[in-house]
PDB file of N, CA and C in Angstrom:
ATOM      1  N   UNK A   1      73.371   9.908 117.103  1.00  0.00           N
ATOM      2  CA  UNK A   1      73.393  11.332 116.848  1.00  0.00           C
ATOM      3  C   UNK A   1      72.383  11.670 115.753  1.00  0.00           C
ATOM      4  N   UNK A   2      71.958  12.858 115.921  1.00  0.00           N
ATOM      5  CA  UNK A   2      70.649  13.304 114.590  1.00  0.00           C
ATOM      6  C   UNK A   2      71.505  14.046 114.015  1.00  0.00           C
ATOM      7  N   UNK A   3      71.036  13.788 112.481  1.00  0.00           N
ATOM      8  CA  UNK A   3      71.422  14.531 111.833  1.00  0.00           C
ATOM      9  C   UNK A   3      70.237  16.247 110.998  1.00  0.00           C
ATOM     10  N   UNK A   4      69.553  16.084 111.948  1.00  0.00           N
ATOM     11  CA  UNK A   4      68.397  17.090 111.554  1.00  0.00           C
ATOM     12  C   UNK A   4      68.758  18.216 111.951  1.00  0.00           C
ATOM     13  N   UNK A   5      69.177  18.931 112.874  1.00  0.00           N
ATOM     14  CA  UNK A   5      69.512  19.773 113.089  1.00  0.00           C
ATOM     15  C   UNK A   5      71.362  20.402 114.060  1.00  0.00           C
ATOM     16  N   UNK A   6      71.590  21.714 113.639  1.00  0.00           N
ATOM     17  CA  UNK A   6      72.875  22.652 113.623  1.00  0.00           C
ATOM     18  C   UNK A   6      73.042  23.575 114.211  1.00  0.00           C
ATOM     19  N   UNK A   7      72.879  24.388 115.190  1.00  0.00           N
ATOM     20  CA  UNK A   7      72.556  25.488 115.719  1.00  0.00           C
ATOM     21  C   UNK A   7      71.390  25.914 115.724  1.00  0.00           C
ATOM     22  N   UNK A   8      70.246  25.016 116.012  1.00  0.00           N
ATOM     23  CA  UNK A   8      68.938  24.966 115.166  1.00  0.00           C
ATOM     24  C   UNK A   8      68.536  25.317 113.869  1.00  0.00           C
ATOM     25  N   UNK A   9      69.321  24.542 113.167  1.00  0.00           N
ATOM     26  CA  UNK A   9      69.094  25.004 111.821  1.00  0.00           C
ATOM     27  C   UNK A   9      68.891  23.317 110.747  1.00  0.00           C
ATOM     28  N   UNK A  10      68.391  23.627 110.639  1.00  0.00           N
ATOM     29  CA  UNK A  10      68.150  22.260 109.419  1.00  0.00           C
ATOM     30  C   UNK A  10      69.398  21.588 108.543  1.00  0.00           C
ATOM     31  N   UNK A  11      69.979  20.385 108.968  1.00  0.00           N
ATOM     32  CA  UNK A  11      71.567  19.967 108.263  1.00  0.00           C
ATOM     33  C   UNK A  11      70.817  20.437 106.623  1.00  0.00           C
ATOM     34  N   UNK A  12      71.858  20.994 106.239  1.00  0.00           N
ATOM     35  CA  UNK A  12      71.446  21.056 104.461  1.00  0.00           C
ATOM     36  C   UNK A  12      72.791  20.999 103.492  1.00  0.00           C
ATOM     37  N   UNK A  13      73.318  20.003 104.512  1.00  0.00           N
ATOM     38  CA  UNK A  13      75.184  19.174 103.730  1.00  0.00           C
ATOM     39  C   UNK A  13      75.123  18.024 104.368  1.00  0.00           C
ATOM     40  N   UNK A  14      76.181  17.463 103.369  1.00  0.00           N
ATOM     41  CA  UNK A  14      76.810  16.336 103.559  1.00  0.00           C
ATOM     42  C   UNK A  14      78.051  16.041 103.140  1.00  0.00           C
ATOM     43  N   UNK A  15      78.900  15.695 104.181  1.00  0.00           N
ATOM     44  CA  UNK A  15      80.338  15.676 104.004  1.00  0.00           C
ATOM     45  C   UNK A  15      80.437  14.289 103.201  1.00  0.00           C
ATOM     46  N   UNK A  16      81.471  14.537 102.219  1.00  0.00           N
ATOM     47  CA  UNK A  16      82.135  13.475 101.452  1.00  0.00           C
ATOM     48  C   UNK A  16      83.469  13.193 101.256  1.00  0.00           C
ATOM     49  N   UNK A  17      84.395  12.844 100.718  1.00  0.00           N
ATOM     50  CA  UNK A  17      85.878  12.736 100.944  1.00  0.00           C
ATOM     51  C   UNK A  17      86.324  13.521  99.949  1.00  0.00           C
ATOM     52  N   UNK A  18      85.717  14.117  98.849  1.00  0.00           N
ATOM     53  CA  UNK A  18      86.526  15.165  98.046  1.00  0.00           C
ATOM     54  C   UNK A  18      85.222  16.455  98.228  1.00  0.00           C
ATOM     55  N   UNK A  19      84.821  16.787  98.944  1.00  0.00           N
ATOM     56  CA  UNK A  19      84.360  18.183  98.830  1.00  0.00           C
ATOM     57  C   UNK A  19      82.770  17.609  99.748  1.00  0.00           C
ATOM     58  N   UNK A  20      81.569  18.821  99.831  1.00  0.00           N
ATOM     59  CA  UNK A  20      80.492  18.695 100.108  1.00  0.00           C
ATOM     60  C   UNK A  20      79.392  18.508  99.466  1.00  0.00           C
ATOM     61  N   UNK A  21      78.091  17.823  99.715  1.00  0.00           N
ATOM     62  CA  UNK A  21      77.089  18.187  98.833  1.00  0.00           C
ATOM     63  C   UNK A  21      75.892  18.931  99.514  1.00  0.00           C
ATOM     64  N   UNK A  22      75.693  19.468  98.941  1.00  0.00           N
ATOM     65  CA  UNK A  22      74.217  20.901  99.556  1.00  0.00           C
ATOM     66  C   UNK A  22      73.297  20.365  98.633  1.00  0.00           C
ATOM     67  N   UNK A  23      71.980  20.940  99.511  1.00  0.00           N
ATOM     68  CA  UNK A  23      70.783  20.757  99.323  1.00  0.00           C
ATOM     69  C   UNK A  23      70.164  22.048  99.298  1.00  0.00           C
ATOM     70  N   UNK A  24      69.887  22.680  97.839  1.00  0.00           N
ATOM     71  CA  UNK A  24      69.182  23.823  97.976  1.00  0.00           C
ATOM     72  C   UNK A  24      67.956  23.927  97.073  1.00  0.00           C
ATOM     73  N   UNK A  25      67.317  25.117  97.676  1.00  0.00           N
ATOM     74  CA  UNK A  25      65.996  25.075  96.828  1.00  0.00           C
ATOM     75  C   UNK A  25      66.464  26.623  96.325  1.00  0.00           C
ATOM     76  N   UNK A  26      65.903  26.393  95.196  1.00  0.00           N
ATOM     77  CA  UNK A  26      66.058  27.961  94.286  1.00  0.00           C
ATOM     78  C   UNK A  26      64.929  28.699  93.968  1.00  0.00           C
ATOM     79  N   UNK A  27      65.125  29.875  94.093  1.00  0.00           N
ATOM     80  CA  UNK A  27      64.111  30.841  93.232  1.00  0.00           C
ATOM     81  C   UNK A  27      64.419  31.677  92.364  1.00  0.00           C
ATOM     82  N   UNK A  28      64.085  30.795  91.068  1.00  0.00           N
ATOM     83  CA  UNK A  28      64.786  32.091  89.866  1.00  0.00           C
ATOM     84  C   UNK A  28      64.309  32.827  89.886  1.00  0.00           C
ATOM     85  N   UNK A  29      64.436  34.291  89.101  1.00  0.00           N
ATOM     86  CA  UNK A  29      63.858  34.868  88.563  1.00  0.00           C
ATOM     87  C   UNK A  29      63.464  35.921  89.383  1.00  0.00           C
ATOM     88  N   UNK A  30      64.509  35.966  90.959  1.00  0.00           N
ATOM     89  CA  UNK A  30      64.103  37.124  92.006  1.00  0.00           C
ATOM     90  C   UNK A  30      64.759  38.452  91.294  1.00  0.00           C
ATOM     91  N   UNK A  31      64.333  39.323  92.063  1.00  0.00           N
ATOM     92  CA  UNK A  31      64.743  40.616  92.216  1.00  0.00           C
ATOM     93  C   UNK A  31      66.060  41.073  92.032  1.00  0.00           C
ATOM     94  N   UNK A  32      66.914  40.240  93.130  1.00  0.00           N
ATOM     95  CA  UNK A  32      67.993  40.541  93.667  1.00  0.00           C
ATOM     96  C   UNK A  32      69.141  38.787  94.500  1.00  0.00           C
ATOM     97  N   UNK A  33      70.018  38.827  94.173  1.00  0.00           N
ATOM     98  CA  UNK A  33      71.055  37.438  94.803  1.00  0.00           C
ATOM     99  C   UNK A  33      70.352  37.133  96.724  1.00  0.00           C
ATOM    100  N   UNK A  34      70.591  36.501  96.612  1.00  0.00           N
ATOM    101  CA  UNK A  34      70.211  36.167  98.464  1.00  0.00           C
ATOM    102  C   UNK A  34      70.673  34.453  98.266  1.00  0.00           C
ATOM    103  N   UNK A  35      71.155  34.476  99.629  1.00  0.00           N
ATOM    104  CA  UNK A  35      71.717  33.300 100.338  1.00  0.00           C
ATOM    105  C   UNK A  35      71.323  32.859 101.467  1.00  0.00           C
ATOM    106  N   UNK A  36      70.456  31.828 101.826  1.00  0.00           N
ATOM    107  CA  UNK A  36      69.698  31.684 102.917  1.00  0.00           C
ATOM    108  C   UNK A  36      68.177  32.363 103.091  1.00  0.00           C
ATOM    109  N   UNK A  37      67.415  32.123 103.994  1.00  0.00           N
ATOM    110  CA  UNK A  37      67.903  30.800 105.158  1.00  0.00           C
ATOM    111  C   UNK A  37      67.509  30.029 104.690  1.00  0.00           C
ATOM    112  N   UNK A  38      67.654  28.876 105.561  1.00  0.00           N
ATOM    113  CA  UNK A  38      67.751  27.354 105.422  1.00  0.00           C
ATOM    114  C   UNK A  38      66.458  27.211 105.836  1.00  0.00           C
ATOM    115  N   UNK A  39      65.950  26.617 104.959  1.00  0.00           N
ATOM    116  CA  UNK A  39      64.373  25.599 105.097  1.00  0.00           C
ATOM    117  C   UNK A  39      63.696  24.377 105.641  1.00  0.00           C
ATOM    118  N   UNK A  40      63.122  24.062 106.041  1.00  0.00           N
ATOM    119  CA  UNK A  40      63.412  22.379 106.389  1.00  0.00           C
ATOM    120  C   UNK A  40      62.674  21.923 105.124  1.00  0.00           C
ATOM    121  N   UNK A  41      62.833  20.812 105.426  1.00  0.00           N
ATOM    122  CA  UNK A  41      62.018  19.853 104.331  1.00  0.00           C
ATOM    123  C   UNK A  41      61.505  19.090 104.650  1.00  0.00           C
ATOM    124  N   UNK A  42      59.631  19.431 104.469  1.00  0.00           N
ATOM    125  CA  UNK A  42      58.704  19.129 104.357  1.00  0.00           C
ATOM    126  C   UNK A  42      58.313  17.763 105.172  1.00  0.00           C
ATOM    127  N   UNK A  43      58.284  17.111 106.275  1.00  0.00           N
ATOM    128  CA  UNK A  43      58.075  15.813 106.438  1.00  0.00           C
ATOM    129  C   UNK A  43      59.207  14.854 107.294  1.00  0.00           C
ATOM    130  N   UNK A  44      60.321  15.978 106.613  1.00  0.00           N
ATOM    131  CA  UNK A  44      61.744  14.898 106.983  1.00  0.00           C
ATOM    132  C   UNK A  44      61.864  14.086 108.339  1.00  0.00           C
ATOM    133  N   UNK A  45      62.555  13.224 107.950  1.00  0.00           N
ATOM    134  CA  UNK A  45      62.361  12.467 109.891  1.00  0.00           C
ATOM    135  C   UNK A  45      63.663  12.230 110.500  1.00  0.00           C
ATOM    136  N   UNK A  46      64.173  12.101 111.324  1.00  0.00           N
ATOM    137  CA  UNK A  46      64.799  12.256 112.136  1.00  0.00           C
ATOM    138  C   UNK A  46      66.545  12.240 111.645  1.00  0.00           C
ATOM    139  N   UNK A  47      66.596  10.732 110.636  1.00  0.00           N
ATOM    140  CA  UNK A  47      67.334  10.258 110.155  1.00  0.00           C
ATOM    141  C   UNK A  47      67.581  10.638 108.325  1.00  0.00           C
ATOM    142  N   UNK A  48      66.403  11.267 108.232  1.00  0.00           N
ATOM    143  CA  UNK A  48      66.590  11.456 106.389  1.00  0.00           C
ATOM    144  C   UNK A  48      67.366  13.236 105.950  1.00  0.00           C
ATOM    145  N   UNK A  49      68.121  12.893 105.109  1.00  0.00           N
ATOM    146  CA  UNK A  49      68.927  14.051 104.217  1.00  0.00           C
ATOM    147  C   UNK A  49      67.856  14.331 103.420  1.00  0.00           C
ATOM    148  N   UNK A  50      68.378  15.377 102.963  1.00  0.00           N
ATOM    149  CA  UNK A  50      68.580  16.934 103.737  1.00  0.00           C
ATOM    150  C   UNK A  50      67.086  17.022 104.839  1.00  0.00           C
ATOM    151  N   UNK A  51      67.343  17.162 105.493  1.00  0.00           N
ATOM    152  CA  UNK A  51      66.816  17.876 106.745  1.00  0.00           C
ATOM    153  C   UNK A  51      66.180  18.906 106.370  1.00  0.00           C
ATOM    154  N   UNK A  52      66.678  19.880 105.673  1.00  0.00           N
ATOM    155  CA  UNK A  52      66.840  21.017 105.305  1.00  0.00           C
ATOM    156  C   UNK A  52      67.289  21.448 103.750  1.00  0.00           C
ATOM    157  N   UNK A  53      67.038  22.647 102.851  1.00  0.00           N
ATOM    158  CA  UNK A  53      67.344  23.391 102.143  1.00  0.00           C
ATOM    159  C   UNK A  53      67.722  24.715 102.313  1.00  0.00           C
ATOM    160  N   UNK A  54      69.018  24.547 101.654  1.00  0.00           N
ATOM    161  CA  UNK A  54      69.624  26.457 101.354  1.00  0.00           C
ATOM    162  C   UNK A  54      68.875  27.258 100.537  1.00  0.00           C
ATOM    163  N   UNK A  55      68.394  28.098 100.856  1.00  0.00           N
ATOM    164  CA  UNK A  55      67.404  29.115  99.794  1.00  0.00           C
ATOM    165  C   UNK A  55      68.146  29.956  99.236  1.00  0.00           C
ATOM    166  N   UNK A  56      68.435  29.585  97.724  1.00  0.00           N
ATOM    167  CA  UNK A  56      69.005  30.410  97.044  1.00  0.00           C
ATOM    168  C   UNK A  56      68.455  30.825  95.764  1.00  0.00           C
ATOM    169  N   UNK A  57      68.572  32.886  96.317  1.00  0.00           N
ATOM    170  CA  UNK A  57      67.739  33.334  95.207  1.00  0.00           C
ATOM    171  C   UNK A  57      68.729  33.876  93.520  1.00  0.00           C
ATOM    172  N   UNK A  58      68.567  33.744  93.056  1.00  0.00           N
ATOM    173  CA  UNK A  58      68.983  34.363  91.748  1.00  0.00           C
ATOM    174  C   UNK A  58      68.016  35.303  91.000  1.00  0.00           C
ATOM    175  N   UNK A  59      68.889  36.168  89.974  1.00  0.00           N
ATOM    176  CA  UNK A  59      67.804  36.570  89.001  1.00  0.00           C
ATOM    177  C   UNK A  59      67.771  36.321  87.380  1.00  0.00           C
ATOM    178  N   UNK A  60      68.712  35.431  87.295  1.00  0.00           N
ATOM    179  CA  UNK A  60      68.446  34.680  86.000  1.00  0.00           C
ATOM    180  C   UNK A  60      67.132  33.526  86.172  1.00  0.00           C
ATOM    181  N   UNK A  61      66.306  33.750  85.176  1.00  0.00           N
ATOM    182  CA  UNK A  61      65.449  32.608  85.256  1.00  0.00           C
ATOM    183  C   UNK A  61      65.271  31.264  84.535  1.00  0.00           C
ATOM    184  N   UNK A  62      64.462  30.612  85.181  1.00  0.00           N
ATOM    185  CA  UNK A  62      65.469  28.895  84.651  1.00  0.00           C
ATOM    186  C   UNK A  62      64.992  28.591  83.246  1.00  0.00           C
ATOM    187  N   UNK A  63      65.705  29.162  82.438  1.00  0.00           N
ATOM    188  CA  UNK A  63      65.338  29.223  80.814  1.00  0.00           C
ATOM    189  C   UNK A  63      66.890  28.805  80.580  1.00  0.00           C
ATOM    190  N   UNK A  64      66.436  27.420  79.894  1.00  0.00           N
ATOM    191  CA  UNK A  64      67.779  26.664  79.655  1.00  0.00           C
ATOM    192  C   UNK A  64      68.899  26.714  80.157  1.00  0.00           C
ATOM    193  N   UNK A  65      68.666  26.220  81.594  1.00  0.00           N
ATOM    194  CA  UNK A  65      69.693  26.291  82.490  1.00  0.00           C
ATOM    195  C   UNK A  65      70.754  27.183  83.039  1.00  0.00           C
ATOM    196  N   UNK A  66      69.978  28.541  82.579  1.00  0.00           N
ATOM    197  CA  UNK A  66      70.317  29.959  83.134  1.00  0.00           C
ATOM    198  C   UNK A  66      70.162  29.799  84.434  1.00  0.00           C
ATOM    199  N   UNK A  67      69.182  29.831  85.302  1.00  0.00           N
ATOM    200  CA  UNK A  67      69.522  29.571  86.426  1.00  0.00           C
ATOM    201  C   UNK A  67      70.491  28.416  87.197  1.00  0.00           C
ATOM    202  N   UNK A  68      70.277  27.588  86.785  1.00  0.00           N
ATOM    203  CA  UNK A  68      71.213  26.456  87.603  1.00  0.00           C
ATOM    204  C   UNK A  68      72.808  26.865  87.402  1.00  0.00           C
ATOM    205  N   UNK A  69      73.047  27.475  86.349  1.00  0.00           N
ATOM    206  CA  UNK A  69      74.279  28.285  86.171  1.00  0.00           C
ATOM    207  C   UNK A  69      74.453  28.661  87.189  1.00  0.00           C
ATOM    208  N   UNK A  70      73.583  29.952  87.640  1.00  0.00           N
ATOM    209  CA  UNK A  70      73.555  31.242  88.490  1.00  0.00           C
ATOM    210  C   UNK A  70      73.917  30.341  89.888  1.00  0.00           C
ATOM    211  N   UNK A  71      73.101  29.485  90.153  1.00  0.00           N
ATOM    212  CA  UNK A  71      73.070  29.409  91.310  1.00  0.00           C
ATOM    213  C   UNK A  71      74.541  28.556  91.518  1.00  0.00           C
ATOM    214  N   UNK A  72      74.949  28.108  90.970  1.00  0.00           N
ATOM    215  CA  UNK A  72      76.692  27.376  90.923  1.00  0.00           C
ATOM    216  C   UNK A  72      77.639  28.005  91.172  1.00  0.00           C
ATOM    217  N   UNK A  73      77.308  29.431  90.057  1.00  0.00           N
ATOM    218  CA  UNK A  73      78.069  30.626  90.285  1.00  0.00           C
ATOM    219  C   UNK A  73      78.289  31.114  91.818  1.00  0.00           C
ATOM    220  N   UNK A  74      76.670  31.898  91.770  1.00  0.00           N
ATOM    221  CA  UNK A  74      76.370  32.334  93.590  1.00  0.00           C
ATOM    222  C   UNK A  74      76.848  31.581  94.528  1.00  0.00           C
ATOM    223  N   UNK A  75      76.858  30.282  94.859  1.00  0.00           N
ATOM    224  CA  UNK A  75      77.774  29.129  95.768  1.00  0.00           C
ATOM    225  C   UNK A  75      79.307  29.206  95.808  1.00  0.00           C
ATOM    226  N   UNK A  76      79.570  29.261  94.663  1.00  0.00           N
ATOM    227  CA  UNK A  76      81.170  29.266  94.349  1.00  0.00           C
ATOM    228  C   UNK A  76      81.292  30.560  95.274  1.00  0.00           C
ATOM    229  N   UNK A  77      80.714  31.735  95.049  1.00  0.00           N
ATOM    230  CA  UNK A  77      81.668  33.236  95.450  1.00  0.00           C
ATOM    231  C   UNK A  77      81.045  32.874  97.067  1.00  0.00           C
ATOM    232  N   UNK A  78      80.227  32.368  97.792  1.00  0.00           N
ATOM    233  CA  UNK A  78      80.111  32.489  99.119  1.00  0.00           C
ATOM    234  C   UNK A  78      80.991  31.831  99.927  1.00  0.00           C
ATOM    235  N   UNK A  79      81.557  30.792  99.137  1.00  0.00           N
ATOM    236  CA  UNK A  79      82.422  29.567  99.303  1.00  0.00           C
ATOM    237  C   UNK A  79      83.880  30.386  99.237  1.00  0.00           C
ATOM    238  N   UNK A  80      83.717  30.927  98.659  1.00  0.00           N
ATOM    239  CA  UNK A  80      85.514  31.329  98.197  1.00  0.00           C
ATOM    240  C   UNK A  80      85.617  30.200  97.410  1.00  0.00           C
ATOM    241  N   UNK A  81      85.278  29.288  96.681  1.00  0.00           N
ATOM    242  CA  UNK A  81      86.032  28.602  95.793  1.00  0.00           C
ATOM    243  C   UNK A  81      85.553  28.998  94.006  1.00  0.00           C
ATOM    244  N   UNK A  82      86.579  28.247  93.510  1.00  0.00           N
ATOM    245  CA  UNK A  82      86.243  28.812  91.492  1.00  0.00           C
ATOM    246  C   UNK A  82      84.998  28.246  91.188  1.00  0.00           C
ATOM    247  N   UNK A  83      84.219  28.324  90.649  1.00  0.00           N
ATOM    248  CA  UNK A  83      82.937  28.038  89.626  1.00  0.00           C
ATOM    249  C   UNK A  83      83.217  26.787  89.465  1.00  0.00           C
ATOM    250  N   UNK A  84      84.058  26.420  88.959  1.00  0.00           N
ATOM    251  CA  UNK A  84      84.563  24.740  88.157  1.00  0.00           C
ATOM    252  C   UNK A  84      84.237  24.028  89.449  1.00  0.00           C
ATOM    253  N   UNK A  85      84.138  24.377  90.940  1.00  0.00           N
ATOM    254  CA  UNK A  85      84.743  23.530  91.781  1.00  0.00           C
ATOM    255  C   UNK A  85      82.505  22.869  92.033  1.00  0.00           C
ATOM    256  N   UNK A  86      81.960  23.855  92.117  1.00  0.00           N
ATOM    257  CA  UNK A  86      80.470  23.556  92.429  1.00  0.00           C
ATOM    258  C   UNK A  86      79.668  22.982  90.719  1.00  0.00           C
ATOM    259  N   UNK A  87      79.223  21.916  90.971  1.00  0.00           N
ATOM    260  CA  UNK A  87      78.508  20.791  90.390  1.00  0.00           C
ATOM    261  C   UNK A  87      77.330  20.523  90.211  1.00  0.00           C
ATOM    262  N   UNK A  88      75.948  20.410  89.500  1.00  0.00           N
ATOM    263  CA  UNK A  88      75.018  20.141  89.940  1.00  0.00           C
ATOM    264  C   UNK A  88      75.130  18.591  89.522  1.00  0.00           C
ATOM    265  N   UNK A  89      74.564  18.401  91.077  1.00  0.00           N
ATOM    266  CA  UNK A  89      74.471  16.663  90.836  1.00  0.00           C
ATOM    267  C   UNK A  89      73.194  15.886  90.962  1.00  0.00           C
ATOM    268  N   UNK A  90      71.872  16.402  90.839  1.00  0.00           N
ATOM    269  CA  UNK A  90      70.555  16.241  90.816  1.00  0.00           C
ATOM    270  C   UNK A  90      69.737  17.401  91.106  1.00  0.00           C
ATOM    271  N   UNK A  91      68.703  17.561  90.005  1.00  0.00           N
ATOM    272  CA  UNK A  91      67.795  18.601  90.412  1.00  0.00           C
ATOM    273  C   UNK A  91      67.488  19.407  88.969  1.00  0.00           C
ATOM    274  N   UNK A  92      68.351  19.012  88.050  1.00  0.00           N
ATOM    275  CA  UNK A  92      68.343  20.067  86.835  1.00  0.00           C
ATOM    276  C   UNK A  92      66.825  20.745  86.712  1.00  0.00           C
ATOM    277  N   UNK A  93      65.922  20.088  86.699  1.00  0.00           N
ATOM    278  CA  UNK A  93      64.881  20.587  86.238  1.00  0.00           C
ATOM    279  C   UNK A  93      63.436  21.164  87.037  1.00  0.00           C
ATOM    280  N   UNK A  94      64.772  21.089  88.241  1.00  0.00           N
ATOM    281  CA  UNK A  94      63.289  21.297  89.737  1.00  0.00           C
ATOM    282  C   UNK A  94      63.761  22.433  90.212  1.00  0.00           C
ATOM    283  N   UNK A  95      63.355  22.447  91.347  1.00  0.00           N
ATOM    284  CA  UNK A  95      63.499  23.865  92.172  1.00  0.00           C
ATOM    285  C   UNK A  95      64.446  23.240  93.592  1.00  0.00           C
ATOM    286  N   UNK A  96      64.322  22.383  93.853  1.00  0.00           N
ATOM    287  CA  UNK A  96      65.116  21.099  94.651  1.00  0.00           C
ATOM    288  C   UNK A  96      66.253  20.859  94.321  1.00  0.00           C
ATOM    289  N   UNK A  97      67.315  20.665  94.364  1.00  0.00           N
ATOM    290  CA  UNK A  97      68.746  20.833  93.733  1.00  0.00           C
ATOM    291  C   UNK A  97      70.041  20.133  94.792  1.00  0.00           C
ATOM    292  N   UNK A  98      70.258  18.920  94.242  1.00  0.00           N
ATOM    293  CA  UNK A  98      71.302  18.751  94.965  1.00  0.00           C
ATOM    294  C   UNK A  98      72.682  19.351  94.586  1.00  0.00           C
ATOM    295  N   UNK A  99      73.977  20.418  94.832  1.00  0.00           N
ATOM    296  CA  UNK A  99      75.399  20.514  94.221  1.00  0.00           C
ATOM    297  C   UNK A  99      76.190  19.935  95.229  1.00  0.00           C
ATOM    298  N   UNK A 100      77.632  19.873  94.157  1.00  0.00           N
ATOM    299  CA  UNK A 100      78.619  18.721  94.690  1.00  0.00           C
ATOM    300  C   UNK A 100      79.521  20.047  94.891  1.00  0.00           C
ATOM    301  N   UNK A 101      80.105  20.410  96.022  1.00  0.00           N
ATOM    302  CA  UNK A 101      81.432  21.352  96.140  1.00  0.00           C
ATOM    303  C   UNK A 101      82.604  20.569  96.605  1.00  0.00           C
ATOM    304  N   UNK A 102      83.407  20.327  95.162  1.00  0.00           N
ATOM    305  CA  UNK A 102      85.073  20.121  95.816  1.00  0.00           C
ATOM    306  C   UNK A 102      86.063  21.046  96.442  1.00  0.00           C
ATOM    307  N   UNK A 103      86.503  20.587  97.057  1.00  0.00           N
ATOM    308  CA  UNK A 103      87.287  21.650  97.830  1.00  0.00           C
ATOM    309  C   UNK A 103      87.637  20.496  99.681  1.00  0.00           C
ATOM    310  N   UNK A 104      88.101  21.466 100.326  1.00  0.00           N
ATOM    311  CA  UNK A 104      89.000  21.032 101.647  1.00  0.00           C
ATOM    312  C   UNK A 104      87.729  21.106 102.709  1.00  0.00           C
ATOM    313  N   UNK A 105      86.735  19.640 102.877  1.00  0.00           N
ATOM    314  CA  UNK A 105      85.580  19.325 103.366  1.00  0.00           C
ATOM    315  C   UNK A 105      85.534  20.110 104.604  1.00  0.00           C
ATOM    316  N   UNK A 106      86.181  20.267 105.805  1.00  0.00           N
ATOM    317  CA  UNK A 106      86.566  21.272 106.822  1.00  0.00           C
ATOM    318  C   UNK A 106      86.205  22.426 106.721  1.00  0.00           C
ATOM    319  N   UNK A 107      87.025  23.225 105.994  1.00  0.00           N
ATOM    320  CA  UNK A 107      86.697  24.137 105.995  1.00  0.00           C
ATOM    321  C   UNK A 107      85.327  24.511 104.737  1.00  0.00           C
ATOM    322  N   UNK A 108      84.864  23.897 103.940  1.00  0.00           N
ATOM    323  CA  UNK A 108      83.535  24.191 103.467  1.00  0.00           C
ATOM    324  C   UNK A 108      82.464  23.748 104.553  1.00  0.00           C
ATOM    325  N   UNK A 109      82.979  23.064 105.404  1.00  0.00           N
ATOM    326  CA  UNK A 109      81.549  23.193 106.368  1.00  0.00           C
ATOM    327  C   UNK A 109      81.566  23.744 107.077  1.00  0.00           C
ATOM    328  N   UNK A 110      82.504  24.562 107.644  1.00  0.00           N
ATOM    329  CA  UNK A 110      82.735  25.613 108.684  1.00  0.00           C
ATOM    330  C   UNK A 110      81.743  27.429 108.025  1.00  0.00           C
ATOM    331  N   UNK A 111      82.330  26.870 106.488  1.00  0.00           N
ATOM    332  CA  UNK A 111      81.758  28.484 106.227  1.00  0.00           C
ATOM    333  C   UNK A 111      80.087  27.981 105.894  1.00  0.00           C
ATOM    334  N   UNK A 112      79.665  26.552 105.958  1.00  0.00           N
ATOM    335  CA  UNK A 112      78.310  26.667 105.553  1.00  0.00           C
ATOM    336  C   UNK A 112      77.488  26.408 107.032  1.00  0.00           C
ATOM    337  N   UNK A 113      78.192  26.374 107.729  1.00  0.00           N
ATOM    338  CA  UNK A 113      77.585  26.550 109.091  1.00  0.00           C
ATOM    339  C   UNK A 113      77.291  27.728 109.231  1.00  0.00           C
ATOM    340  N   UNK A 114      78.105  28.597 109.426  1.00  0.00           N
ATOM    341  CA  UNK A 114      77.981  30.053 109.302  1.00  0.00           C
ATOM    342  C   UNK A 114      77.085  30.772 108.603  1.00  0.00           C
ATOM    343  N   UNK A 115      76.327  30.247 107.973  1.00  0.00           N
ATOM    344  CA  UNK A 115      75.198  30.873 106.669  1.00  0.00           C
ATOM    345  C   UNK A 115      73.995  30.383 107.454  1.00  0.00           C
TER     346      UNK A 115
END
């Protein structure tokens, strides 16, 4: 089975046993919040994670981790889950960003399919 693509859309998760991890790329410092779309990434091959990136815009800009905040925040409320529950787990200082969402793996991939 490939894991590259979802409804033609670029996988940009990965299921784990306590929650998901996403692959997003950010743009601080926009205008206005936005969620999506999903990007591919650059090269990827058939078999390599993420496939894909979630494009998520914020308008805090990444001045001492004002953005990476934002964008934890913004995840949490699309998710329905609390702030505490989304993680950054690589990426602090890029635009590339892996987060960790705990929560009931099922249904967080049901609503990130949907995006």
């Amino acid at each position: 089975m490939s894991v590259t693509t979802t409804n033609e859309k670029p996988v940009f998760w990965r299921q784990g046993s306590d929650g998901v991890s996403i692959a997003v790329k950010v743009l601080p410092g926009a205008k206005r919040l936005e969620v999506g779309p999903v990007v591919p990434t650059p090269g990827a091959s058939p078999n390599f994670w993420p496939a894909g990136r979630l494009r998520v815009a914020v308008t805090e800009r990444a001045i001492n981790g004002r953005a990476n905040v934002a964008v934890c925040a913004l995840i949490a409320a699309v998710l329905g889950v609390s702030p505490s529950a989304v993680q950054l787990a690589a990426g602090a200082k890029g635009r590339e960003k892996i987060l960790h969402v705990a929560g009931e793996p099922a249904r967080l991939l049901a609503l990130l399919a949907a995006l």
